[in-house]
N, C-alpha and C. Protein backbone atom coordinates (compact mmCIF):
# COMPACT_ATOMS: atom_id res chain seq x y z
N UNK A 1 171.42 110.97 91.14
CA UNK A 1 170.43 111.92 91.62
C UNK A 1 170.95 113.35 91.56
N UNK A 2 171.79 113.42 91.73
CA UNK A 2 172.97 114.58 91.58
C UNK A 2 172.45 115.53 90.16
N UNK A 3 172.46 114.84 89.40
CA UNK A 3 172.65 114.98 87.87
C UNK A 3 171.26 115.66 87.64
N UNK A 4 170.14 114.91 87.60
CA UNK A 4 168.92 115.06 88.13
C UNK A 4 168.27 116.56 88.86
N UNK A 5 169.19 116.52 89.97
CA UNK A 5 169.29 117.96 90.59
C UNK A 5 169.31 119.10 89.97
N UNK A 6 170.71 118.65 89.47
CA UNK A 6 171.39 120.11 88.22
C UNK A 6 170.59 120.23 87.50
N UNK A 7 169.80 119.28 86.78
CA UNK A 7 169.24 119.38 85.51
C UNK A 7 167.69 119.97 85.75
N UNK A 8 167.17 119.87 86.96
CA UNK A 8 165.85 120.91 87.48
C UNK A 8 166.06 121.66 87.61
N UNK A 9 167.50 122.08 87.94
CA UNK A 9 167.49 123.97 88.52
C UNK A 9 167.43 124.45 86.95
N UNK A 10 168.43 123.70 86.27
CA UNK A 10 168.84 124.57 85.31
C UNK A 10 167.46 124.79 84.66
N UNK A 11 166.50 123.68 84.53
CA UNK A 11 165.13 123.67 83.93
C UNK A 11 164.63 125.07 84.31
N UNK A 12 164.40 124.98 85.88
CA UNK A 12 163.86 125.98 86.43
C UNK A 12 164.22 127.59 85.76
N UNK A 13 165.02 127.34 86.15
CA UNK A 13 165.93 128.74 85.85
C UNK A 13 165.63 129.27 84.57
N UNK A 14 165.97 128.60 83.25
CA UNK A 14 165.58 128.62 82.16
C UNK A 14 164.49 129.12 81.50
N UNK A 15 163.76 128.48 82.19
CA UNK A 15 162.04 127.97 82.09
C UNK A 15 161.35 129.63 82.82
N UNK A 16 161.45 130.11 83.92
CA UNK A 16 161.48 131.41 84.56
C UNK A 16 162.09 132.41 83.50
N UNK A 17 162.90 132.67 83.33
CA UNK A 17 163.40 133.42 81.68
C UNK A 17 162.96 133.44 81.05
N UNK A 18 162.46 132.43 80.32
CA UNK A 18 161.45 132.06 79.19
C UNK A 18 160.48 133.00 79.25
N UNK A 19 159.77 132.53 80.54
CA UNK A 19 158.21 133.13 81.33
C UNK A 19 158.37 134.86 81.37
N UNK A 20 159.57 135.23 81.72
CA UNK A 20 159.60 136.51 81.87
C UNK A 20 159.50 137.37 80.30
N UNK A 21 160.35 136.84 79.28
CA UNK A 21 160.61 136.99 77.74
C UNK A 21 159.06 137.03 77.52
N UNK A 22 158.45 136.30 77.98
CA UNK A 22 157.08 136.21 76.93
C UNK A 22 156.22 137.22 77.92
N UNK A 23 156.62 137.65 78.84
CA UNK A 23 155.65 138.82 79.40
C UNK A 23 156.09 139.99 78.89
N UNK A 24 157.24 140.12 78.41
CA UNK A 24 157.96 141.47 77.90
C UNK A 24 157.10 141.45 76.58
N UNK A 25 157.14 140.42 75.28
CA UNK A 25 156.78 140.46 74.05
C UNK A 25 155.48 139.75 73.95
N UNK A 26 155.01 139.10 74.85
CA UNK A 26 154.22 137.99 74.08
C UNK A 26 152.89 138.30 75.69
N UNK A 27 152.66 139.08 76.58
CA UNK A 27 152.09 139.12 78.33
C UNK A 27 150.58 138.68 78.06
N UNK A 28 150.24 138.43 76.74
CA UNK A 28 148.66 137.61 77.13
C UNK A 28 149.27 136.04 76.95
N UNK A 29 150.38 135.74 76.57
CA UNK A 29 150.73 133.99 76.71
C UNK A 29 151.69 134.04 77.90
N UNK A 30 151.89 134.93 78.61
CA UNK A 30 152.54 134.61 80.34
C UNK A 30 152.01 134.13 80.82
N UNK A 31 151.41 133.36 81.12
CA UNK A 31 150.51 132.57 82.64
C UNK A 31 151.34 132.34 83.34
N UNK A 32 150.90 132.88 84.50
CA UNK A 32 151.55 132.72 86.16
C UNK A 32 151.86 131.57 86.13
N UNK A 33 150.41 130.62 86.19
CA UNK A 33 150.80 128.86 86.07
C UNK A 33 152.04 128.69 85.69
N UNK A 34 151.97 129.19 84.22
CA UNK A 34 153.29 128.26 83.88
C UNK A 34 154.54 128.84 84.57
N UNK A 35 155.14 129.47 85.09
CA UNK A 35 156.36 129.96 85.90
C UNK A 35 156.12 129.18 87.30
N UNK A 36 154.51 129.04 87.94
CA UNK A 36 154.69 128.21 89.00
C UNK A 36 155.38 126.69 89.32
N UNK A 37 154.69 126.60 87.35
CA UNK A 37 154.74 125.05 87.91
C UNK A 37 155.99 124.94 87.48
N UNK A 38 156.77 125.60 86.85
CA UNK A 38 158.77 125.34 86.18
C UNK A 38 159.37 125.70 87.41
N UNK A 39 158.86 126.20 88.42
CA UNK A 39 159.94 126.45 89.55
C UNK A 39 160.01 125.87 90.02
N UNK A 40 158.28 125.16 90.48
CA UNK A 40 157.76 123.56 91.24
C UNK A 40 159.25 122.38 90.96
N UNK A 41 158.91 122.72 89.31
CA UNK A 41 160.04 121.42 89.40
C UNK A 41 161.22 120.76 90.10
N UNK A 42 162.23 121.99 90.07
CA UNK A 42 163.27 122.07 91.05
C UNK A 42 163.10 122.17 92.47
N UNK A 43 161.74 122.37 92.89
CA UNK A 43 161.57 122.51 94.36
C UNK A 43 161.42 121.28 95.23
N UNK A 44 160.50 120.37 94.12
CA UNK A 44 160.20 119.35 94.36
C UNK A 44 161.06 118.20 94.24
N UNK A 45 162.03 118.53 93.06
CA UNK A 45 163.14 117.61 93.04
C UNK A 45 164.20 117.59 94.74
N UNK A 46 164.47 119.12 95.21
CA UNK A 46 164.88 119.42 96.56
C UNK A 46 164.42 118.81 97.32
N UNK A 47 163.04 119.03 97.69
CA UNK A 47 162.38 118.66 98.71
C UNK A 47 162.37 117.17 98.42
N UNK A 48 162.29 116.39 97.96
CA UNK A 48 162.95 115.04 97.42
C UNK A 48 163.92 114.86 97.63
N UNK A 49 164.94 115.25 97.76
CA UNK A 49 166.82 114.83 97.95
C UNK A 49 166.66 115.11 99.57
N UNK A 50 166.41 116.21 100.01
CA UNK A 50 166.40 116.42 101.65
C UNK A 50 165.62 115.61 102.44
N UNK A 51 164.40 115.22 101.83
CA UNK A 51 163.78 114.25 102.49
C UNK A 51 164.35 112.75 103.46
N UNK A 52 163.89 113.10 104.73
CA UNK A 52 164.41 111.79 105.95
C UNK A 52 163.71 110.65 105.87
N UNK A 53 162.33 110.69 105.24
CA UNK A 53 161.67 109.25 105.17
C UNK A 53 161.47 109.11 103.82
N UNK A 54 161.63 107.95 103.43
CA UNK A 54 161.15 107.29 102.28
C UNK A 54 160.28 107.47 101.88
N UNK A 55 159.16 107.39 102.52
CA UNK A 55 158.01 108.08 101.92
C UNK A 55 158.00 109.61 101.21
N UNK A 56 158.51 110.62 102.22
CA UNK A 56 158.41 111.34 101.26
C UNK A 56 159.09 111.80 100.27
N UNK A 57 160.79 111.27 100.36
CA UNK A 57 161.33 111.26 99.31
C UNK A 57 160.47 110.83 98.09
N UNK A 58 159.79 109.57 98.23
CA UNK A 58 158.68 109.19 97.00
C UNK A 58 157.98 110.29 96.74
N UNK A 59 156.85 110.66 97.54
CA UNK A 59 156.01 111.69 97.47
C UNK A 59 156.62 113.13 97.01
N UNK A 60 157.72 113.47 97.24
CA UNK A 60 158.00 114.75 96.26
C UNK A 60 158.36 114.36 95.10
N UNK A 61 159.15 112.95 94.86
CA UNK A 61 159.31 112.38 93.35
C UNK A 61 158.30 112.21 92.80
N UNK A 62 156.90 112.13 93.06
CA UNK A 62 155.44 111.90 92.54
C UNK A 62 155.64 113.68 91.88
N UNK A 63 155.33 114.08 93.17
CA UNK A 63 155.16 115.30 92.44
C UNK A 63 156.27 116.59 91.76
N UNK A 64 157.08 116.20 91.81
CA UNK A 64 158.01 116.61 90.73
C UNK A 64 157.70 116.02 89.14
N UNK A 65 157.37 114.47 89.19
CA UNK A 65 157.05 114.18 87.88
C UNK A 65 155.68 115.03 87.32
N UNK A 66 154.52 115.16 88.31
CA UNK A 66 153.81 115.40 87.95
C UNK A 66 154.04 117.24 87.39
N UNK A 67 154.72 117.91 88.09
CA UNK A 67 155.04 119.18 87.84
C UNK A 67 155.62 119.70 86.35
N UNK A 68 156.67 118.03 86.12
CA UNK A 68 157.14 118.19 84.66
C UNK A 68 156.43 117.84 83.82
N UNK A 69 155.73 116.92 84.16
CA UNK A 69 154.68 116.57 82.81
C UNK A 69 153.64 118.47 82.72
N UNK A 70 153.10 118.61 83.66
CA UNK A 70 152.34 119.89 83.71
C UNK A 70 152.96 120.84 82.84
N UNK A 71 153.91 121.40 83.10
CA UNK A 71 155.29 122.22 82.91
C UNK A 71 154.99 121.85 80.79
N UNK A 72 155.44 120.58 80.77
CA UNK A 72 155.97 120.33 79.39
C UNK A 72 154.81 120.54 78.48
N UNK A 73 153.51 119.97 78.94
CA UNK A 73 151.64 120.37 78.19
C UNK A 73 152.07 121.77 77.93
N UNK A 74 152.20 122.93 78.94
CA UNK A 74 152.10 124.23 79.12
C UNK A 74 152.38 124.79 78.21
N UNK A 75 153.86 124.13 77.97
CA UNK A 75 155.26 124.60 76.81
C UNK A 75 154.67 124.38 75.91
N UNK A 76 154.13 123.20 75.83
CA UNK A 76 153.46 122.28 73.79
C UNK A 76 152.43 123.49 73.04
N UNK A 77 151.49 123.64 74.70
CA UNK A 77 150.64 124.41 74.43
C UNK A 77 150.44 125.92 73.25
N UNK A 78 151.90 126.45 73.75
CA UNK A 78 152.29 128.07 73.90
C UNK A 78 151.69 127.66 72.15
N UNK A 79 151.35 128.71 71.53
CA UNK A 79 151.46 128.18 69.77
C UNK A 79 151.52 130.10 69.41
N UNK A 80 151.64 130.29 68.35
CA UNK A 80 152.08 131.73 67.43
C UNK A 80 153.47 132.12 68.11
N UNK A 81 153.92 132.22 68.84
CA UNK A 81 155.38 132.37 68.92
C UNK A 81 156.16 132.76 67.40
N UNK A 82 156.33 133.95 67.14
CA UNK A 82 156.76 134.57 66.25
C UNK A 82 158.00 135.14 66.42
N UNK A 83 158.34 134.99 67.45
CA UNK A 83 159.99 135.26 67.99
C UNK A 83 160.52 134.20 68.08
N UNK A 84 161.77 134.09 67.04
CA UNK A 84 162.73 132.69 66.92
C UNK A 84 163.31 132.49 68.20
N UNK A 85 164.18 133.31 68.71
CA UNK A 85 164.87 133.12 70.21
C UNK A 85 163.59 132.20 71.27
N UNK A 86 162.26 132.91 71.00
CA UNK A 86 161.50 132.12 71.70
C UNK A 86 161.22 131.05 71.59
N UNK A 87 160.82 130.71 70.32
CA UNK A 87 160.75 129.56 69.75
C UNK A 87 161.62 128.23 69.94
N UNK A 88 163.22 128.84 69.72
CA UNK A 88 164.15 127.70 70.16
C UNK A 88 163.98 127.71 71.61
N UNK A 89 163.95 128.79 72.51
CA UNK A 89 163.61 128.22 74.07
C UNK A 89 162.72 127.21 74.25
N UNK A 90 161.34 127.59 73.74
CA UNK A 90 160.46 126.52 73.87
C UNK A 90 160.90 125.46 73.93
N UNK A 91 161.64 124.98 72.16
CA UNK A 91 161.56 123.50 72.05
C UNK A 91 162.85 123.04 73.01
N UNK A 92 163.84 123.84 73.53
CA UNK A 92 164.70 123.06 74.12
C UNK A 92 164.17 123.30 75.48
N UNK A 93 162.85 123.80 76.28
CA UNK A 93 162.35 123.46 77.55
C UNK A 93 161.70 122.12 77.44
N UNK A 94 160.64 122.12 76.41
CA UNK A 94 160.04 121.17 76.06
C UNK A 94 160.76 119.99 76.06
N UNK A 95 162.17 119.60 75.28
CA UNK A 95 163.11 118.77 75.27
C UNK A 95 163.69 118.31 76.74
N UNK A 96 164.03 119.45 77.62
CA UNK A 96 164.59 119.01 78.89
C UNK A 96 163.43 118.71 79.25
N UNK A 97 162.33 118.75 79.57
CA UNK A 97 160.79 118.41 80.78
C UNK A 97 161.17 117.06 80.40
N UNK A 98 161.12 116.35 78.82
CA UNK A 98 160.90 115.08 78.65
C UNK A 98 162.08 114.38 78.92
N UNK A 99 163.38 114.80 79.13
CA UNK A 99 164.64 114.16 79.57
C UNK A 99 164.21 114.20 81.45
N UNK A 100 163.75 114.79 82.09
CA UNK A 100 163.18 115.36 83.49
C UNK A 100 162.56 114.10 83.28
N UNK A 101 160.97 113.99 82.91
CA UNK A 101 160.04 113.20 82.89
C UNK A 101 160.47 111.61 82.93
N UNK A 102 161.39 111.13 81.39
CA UNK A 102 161.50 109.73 81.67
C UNK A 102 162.83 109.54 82.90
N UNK A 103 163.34 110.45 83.13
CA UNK A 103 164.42 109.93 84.84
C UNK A 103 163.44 109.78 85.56
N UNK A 104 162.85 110.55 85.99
CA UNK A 104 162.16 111.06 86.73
C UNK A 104 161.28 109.34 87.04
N UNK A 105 160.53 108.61 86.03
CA UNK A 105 159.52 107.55 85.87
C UNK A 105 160.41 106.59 85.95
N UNK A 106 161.29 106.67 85.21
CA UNK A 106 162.51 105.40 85.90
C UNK A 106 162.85 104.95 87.38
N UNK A 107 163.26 106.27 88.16
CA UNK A 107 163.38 106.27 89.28
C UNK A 107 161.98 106.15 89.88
N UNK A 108 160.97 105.93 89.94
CA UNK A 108 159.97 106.08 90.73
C UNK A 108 159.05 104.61 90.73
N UNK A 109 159.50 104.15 88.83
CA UNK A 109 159.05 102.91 88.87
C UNK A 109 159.96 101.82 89.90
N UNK A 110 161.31 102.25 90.70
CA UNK A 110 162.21 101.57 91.00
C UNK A 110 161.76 101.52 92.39
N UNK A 111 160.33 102.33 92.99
CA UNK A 111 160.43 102.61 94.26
C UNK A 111 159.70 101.55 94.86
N UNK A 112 159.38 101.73 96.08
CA UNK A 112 158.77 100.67 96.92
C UNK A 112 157.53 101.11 97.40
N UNK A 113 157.73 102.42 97.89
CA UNK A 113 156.62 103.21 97.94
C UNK A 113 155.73 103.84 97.14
């Protein structure tokens, strides 16, 4: 879960950069959305690890998956990207959401709740 952790912030983090880059060059493909929901990710992964009941440990793992799947559409979405630097961001956000996504469904198919 540890691993998991690291690997949302860094998403996050990343993913926020990204969002900011494309408001500098690209500010009609910034959507707020998408910076909400890449921060979501890591928040929700948190609020998931701190969690005291089972339940909602589940329930922020629901919605963390759901944040990355959101998150990764967003990314697919972006299209004319004419800046290479951007371009490789994309595909390696896009790449981590779906390394995010199947942990993420592994662990959740494992749950009880």
């Amino acid at each position: 879960m540890n691993e998991l952790e690291v690997q949302t912030y860094n998403f996050a983090v990343e993913g926020i950069g990204f969002v900011k880059s494309l408001e500098k060059e690209f500010p009609e493909m910034a959507k707020p959305e998408l910076k909400q929901v890449i921060g979501a990710v890591s928040l929700k992964c948190i609020d998931a690890l701190d969690a005291k009941e089972n339940e909602d440990f589940a329930s922020n793992l629901r919605d963390c998956l759901e944040k990355s799947k959101k998150a990764s559409e967003l990314l697919s979405h972006l299209n004319g990207l004419s800046n290479e630097n951007l371009l490789t961001q994309q595909k390696k956000l896009i790449r981590d959401s779906k390394i995010i996504i199947e942990k993420l469904e592994s662990i959740i198919n494992k749950l009880i709740y």
